[in-house]
PDB file of N, CA and C in Angstrom:
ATOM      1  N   UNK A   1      28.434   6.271  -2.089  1.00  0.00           N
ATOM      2  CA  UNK A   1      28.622   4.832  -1.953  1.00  0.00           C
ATOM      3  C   UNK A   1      27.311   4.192  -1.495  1.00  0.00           C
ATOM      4  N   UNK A   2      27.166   2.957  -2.101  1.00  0.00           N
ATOM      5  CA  UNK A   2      25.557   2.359  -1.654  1.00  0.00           C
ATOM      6  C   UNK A   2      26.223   1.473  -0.974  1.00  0.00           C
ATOM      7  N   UNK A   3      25.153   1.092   0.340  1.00  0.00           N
ATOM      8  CA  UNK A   3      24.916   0.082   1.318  1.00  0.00           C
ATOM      9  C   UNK A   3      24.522  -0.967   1.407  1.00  0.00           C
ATOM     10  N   UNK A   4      24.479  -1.615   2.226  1.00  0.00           N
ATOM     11  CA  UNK A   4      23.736  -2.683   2.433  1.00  0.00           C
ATOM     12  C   UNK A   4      22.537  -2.884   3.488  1.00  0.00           C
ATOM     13  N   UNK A   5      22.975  -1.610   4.251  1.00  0.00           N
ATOM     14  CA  UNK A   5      22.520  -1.653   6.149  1.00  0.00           C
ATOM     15  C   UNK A   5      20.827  -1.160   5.486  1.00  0.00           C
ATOM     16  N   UNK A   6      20.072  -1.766   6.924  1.00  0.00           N
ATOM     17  CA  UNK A   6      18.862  -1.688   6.377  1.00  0.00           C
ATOM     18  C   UNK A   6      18.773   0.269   7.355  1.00  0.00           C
ATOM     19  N   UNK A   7      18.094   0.518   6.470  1.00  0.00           N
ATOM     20  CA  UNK A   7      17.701   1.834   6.919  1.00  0.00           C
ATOM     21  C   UNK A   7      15.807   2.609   7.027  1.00  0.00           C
ATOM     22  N   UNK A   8      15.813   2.904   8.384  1.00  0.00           N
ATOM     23  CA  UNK A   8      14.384   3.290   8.761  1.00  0.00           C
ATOM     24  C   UNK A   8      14.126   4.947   8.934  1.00  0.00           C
ATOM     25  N   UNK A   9      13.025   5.310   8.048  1.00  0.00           N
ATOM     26  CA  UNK A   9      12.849   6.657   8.036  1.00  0.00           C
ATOM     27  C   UNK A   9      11.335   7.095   8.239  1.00  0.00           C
ATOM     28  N   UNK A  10      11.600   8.332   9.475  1.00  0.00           N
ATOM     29  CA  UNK A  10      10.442   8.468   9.929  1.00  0.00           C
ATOM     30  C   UNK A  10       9.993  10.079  10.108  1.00  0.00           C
ATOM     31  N   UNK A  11       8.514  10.701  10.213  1.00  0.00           N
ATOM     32  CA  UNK A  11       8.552  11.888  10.514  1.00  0.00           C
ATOM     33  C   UNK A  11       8.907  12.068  11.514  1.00  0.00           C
ATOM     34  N   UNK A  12       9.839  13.058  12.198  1.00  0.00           N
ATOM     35  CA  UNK A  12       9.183  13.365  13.822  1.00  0.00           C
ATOM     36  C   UNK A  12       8.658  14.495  13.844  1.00  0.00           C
ATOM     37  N   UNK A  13       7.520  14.659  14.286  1.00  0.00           N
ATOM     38  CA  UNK A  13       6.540  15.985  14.623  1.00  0.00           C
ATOM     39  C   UNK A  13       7.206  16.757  15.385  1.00  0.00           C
ATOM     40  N   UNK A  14       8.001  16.867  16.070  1.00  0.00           N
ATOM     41  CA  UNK A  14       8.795  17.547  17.643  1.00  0.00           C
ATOM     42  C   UNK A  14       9.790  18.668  16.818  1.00  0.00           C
ATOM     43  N   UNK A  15      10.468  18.066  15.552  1.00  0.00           N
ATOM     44  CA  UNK A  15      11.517  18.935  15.302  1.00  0.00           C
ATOM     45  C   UNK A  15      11.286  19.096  13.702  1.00  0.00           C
ATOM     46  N   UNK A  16      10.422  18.775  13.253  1.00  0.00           N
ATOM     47  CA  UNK A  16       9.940  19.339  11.617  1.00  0.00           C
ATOM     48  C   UNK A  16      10.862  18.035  11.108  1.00  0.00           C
ATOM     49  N   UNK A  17      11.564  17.201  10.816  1.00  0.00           N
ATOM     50  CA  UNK A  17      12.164  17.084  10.076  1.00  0.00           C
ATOM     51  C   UNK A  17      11.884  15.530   9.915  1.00  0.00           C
ATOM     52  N   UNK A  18      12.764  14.782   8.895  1.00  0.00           N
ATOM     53  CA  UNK A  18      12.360  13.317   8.344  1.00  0.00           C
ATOM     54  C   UNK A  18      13.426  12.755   9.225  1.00  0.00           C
ATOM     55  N   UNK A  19      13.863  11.847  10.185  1.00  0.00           N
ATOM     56  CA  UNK A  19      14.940  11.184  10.579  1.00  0.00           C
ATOM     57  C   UNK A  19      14.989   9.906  10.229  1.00  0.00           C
ATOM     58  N   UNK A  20      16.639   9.397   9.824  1.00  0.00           N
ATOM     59  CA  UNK A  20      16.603   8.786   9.361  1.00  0.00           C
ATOM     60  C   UNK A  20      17.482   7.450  10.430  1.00  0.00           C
ATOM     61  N   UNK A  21      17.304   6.360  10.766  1.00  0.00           N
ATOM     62  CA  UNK A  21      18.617   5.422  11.356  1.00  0.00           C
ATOM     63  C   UNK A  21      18.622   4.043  10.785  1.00  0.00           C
ATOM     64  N   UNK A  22      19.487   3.649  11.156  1.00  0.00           N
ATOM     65  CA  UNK A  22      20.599   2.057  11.329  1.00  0.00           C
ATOM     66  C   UNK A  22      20.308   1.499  12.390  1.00  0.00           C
ATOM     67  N   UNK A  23      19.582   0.291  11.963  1.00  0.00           N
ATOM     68  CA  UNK A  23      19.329  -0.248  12.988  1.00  0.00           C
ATOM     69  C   UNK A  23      20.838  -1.099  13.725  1.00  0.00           C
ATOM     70  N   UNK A  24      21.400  -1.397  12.284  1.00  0.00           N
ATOM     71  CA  UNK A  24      22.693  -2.236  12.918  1.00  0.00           C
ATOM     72  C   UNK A  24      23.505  -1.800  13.392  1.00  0.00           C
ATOM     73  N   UNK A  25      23.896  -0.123  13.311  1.00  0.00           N
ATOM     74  CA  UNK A  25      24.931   0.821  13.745  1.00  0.00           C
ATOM     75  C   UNK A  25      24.317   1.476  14.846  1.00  0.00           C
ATOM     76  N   UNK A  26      24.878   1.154  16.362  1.00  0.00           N
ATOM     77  CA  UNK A  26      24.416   1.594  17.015  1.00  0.00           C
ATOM     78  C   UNK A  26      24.411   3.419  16.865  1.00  0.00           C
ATOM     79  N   UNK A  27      23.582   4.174  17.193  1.00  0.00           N
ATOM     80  CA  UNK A  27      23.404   5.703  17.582  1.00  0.00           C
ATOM     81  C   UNK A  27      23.572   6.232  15.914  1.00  0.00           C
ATOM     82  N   UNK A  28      23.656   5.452  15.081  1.00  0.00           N
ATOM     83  CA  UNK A  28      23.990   6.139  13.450  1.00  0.00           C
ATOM     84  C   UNK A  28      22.558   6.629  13.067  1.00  0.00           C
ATOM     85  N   UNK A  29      22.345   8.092  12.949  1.00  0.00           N
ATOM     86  CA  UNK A  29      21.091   8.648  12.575  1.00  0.00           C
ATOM     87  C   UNK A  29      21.798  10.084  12.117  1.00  0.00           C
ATOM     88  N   UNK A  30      20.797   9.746  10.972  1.00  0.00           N
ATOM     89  CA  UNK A  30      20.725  11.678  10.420  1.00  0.00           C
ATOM     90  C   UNK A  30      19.361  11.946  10.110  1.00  0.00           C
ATOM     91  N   UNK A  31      19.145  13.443  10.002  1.00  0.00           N
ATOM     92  CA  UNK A  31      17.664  14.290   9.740  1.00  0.00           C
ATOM     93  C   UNK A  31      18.223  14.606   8.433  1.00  0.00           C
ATOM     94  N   UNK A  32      17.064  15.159   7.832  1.00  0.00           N
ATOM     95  CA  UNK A  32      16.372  16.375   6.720  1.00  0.00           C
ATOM     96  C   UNK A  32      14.985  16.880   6.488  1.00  0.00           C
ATOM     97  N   UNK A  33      15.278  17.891   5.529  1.00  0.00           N
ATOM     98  CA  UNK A  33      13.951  18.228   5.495  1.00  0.00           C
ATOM     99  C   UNK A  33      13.270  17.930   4.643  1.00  0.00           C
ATOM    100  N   UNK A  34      13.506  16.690   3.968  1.00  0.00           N
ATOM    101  CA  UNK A  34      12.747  15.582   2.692  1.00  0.00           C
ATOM    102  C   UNK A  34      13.389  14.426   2.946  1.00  0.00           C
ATOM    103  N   UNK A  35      12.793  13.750   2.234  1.00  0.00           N
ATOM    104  CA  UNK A  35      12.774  12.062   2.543  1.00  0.00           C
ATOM    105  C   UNK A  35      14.262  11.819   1.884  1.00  0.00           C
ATOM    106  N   UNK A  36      14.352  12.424   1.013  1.00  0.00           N
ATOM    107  CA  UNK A  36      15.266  12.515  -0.101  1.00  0.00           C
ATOM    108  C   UNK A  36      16.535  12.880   1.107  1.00  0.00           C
ATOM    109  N   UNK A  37      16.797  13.910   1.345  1.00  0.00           N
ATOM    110  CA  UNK A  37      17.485  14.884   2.202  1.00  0.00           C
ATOM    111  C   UNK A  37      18.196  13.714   3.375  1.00  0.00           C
ATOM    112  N   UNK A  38      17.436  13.229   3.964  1.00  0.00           N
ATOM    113  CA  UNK A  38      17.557  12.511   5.112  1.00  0.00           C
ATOM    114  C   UNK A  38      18.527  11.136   4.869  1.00  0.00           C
ATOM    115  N   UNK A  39      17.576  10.939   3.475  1.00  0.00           N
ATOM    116  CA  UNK A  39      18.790   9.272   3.285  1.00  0.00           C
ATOM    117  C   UNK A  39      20.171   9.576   2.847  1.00  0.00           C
ATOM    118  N   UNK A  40      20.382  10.861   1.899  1.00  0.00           N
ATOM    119  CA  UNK A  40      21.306  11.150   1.468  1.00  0.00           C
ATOM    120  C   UNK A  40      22.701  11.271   2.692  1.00  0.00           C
ATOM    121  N   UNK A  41      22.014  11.863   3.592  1.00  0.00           N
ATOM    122  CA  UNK A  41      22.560  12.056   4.797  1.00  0.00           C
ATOM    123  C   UNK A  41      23.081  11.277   5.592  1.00  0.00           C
ATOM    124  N   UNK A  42      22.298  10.159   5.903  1.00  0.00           N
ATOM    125  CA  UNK A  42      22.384   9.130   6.947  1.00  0.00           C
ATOM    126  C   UNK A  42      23.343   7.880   5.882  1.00  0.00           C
ATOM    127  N   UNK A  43      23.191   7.947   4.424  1.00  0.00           N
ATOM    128  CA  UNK A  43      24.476   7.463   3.769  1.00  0.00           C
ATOM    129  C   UNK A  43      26.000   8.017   4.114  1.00  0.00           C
ATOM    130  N   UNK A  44      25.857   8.939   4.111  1.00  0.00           N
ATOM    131  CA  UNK A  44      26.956   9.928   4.667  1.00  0.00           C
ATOM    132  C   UNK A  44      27.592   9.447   6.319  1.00  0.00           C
ATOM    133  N   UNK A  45      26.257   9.654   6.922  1.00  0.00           N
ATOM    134  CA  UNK A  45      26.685   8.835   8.049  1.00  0.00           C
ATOM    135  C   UNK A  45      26.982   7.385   8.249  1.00  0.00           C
ATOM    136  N   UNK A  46      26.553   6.673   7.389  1.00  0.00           N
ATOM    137  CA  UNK A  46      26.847   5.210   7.463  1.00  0.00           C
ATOM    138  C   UNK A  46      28.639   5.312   7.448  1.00  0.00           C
ATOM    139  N   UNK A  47      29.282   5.809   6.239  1.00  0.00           N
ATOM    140  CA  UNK A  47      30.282   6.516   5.761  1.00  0.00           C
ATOM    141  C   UNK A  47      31.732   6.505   6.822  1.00  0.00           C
ATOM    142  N   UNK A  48      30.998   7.295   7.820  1.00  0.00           N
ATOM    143  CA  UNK A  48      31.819   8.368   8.901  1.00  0.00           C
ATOM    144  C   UNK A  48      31.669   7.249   9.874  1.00  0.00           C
ATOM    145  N   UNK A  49      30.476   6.844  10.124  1.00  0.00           N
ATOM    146  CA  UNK A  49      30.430   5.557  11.310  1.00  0.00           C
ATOM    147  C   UNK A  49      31.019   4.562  11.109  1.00  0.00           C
ATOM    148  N   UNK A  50      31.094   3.526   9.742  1.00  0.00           N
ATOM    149  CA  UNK A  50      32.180   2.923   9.718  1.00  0.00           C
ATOM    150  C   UNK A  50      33.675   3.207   9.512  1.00  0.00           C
ATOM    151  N   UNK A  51      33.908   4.041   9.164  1.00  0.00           N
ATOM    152  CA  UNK A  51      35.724   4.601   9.112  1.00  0.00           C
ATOM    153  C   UNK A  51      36.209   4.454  10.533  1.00  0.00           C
ATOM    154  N   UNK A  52      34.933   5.594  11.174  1.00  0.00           N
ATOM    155  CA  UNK A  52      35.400   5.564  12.632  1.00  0.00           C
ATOM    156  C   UNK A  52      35.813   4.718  13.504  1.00  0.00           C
ATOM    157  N   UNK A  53      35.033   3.096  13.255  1.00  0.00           N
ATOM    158  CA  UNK A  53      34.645   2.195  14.100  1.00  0.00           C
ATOM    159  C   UNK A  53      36.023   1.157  13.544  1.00  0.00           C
ATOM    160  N   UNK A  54      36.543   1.137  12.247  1.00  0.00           N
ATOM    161  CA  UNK A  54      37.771   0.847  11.656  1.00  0.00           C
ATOM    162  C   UNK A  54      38.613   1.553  12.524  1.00  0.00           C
ATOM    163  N   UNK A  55      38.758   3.203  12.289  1.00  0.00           N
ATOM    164  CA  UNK A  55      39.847   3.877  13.136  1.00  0.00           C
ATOM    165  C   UNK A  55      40.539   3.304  14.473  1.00  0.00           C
ATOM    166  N   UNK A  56      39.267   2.995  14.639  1.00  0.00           N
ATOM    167  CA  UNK A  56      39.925   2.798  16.488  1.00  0.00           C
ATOM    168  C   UNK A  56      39.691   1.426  16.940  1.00  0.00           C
ATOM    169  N   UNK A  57      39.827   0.708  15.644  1.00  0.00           N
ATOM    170  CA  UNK A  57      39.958  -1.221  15.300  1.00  0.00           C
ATOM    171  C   UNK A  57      38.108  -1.965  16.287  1.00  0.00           C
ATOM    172  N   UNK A  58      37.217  -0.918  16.129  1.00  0.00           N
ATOM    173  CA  UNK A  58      36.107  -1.856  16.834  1.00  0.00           C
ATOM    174  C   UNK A  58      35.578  -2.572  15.511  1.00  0.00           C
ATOM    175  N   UNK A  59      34.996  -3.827  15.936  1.00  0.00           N
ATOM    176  CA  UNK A  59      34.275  -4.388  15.296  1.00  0.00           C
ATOM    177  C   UNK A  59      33.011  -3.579  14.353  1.00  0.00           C
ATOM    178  N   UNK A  60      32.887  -3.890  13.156  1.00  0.00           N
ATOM    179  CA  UNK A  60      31.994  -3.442  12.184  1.00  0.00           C
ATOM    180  C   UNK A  60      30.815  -4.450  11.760  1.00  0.00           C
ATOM    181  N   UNK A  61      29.534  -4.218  12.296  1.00  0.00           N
ATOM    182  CA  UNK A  61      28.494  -4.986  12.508  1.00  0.00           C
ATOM    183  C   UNK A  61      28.026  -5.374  10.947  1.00  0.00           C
ATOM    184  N   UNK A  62      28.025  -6.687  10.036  1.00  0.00           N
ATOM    185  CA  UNK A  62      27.415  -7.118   8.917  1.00  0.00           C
ATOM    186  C   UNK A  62      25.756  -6.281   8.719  1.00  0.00           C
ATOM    187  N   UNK A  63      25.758  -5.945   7.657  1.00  0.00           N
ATOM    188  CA  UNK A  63      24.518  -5.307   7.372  1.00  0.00           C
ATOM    189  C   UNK A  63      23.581  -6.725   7.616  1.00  0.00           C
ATOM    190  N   UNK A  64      22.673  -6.366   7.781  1.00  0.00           N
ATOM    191  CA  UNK A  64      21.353  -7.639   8.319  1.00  0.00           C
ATOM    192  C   UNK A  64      20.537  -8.141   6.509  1.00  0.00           C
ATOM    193  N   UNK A  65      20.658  -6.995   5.764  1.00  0.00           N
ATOM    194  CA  UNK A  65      19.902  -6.935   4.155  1.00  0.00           C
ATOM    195  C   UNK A  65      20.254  -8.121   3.179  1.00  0.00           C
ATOM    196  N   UNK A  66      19.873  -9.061   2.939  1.00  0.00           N
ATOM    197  CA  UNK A  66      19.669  -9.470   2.180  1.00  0.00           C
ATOM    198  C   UNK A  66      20.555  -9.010   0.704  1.00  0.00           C
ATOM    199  N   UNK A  67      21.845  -9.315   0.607  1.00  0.00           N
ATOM    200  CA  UNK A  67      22.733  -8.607  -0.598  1.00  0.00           C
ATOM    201  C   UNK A  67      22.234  -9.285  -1.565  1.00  0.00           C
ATOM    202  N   UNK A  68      21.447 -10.442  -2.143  1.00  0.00           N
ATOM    203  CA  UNK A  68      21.606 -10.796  -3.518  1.00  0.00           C
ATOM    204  C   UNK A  68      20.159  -9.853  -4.127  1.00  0.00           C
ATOM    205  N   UNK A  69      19.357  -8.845  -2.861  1.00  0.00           N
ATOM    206  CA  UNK A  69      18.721  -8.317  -3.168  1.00  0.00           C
ATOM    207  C   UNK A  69      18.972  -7.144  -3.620  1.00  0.00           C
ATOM    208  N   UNK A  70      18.559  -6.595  -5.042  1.00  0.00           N
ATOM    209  CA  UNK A  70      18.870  -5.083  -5.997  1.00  0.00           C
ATOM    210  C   UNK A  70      18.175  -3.807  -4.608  1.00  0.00           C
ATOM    211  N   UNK A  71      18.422  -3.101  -3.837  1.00  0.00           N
ATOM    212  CA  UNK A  71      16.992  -2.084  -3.753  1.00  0.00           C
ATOM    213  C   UNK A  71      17.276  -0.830  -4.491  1.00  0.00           C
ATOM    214  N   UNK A  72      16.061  -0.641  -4.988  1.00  0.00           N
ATOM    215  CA  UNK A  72      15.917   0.461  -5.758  1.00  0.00           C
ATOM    216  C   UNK A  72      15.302   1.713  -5.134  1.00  0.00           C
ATOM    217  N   UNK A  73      15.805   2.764  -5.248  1.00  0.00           N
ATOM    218  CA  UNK A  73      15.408   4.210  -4.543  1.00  0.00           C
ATOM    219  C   UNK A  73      13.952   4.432  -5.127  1.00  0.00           C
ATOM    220  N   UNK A  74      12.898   5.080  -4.270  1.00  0.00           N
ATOM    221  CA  UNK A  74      11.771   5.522  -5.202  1.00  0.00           C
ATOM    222  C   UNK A  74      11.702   6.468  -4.560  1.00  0.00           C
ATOM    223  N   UNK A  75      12.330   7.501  -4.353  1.00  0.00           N
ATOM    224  CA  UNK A  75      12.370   8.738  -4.778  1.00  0.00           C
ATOM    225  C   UNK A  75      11.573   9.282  -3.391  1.00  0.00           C
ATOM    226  N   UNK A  76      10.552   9.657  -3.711  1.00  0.00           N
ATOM    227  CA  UNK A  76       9.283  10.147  -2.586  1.00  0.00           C
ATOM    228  C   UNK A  76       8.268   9.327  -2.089  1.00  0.00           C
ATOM    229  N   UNK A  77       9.153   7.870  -2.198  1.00  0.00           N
ATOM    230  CA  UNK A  77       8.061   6.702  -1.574  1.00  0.00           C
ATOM    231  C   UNK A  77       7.196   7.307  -0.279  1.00  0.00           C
ATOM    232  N   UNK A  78       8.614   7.613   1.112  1.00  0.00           N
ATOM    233  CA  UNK A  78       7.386   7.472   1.808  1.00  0.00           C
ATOM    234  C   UNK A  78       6.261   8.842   1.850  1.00  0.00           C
ATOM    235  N   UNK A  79       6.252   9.841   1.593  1.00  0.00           N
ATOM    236  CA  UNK A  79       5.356  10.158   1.264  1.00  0.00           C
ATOM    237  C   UNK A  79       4.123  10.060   0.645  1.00  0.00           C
ATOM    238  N   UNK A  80       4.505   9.315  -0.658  1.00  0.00           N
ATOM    239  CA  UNK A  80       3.514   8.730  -1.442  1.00  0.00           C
ATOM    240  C   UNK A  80       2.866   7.737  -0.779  1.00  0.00           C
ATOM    241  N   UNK A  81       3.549   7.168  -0.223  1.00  0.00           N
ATOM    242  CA  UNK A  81       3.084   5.781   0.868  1.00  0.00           C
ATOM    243  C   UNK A  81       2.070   6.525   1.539  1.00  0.00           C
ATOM    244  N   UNK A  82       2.096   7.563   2.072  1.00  0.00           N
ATOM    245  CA  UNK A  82       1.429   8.166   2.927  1.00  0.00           C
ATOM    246  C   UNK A  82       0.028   8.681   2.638  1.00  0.00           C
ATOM    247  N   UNK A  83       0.382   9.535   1.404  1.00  0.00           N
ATOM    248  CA  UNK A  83      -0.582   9.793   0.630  1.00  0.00           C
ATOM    249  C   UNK A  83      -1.419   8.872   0.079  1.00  0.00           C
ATOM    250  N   UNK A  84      -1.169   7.715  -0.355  1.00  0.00           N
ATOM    251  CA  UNK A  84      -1.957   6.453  -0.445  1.00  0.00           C
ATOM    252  C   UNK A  84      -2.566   6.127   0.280  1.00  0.00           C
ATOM    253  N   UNK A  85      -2.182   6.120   1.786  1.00  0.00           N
ATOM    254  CA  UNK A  85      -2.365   5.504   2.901  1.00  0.00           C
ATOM    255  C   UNK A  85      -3.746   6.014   3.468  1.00  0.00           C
ATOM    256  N   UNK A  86      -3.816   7.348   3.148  1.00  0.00           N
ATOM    257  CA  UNK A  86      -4.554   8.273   3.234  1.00  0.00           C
ATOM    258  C   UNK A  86      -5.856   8.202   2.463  1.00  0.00           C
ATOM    259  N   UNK A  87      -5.494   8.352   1.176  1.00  0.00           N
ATOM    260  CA  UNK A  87      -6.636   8.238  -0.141  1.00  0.00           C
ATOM    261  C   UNK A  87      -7.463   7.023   0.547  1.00  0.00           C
ATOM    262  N   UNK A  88      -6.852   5.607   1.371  1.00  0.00           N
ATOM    263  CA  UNK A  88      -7.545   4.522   0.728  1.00  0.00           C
ATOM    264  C   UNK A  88      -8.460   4.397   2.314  1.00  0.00           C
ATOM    265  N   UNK A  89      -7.537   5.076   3.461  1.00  0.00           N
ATOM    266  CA  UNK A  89      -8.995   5.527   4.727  1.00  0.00           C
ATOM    267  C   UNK A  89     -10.184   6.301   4.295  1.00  0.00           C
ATOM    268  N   UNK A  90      -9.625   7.488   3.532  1.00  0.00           N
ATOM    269  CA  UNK A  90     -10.820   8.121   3.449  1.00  0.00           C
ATOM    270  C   UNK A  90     -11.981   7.340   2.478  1.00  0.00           C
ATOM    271  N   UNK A  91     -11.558   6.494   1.648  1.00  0.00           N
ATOM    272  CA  UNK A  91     -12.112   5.653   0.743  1.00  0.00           C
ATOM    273  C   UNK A  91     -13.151   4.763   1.424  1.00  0.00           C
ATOM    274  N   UNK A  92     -12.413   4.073   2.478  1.00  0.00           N
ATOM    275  CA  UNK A  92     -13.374   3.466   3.753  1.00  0.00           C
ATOM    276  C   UNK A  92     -14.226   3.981   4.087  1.00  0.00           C
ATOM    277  N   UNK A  93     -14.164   5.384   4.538  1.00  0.00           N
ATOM    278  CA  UNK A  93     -14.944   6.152   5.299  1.00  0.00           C
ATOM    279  C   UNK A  93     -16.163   6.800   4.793  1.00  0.00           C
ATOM    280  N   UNK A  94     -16.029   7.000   3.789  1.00  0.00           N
ATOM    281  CA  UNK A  94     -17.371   7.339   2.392  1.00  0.00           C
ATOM    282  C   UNK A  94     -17.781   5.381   2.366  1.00  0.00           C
ATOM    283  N   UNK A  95     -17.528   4.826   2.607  1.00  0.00           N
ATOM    284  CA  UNK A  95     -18.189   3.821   1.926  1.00  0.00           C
ATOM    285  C   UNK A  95     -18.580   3.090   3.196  1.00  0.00           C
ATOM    286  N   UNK A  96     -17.949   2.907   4.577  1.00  0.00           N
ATOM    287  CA  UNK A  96     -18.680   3.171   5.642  1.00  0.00           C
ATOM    288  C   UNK A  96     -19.664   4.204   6.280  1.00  0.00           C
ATOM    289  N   UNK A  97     -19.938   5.511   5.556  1.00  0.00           N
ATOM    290  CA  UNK A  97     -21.086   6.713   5.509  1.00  0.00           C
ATOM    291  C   UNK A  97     -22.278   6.093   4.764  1.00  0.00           C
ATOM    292  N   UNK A  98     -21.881   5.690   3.415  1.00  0.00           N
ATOM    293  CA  UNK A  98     -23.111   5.769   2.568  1.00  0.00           C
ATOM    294  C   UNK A  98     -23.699   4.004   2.861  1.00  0.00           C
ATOM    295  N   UNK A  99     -23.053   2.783   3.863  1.00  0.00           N
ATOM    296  CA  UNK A  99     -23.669   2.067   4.393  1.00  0.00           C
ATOM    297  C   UNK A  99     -24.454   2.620   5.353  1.00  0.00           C
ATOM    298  N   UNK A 100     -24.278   3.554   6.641  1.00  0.00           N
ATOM    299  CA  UNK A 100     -24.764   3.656   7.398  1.00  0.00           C
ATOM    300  C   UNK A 100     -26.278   4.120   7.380  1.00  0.00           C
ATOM    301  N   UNK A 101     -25.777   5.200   6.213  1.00  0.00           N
ATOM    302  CA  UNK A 101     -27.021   6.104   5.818  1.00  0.00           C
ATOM    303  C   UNK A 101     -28.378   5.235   4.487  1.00  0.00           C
ATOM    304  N   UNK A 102     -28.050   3.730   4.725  1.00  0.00           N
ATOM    305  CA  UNK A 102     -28.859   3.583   3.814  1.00  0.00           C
ATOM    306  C   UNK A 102     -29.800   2.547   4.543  1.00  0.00           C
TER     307      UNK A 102
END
């Protein structure tokens, strides 16, 4: 089932893995060990957190997202993000070298 809730995914260095949370669902977080892995998961948990929060009649917090907006999965964004992120420092850094040195 697709969502609406905005969802934030991050490395943590401490335990190897990608974690993923809800900002609007309080304590709603899942891990994996790919980017992929993690959202799949924390959909799952979106899932279980609202049934639950139905179950026992609490209020169910409106996703914050923007619905007339499509989002589309890209797969190994943030990585790639990363890897970009990467390419375009080191890009700086050769081109802040070969100023220095001239």
């Amino acid at each position: 089932m697709q969502h609406e809730y905005s969802v934030h995914i991050y490395w943590d260095e401490a335990e190897d893995v990608f974690v993923a949370t809800v900002p609007e669902l309080v304590e709603c977080t899942a891990s994996g060990a790919t980017h992929e892995e993690a959202l799949t998961a924390v959909h799952e948990a979106i899932e279980e957190w609202v049934a639950l929060a139905k179950s026992a009649r609490h209020p169910v917090p409106a996703p914050q997202g923007d619905p007339t907006k499509k989002v589309v999965a890209k797969g190994r964004g943030g990585r790639r993000q990363e890897r970009n992120e990467q390419r375009r420092l080191e890009r700086e850094r050769g081109r802040h070298e070969r100023r220095q040195s001239s």
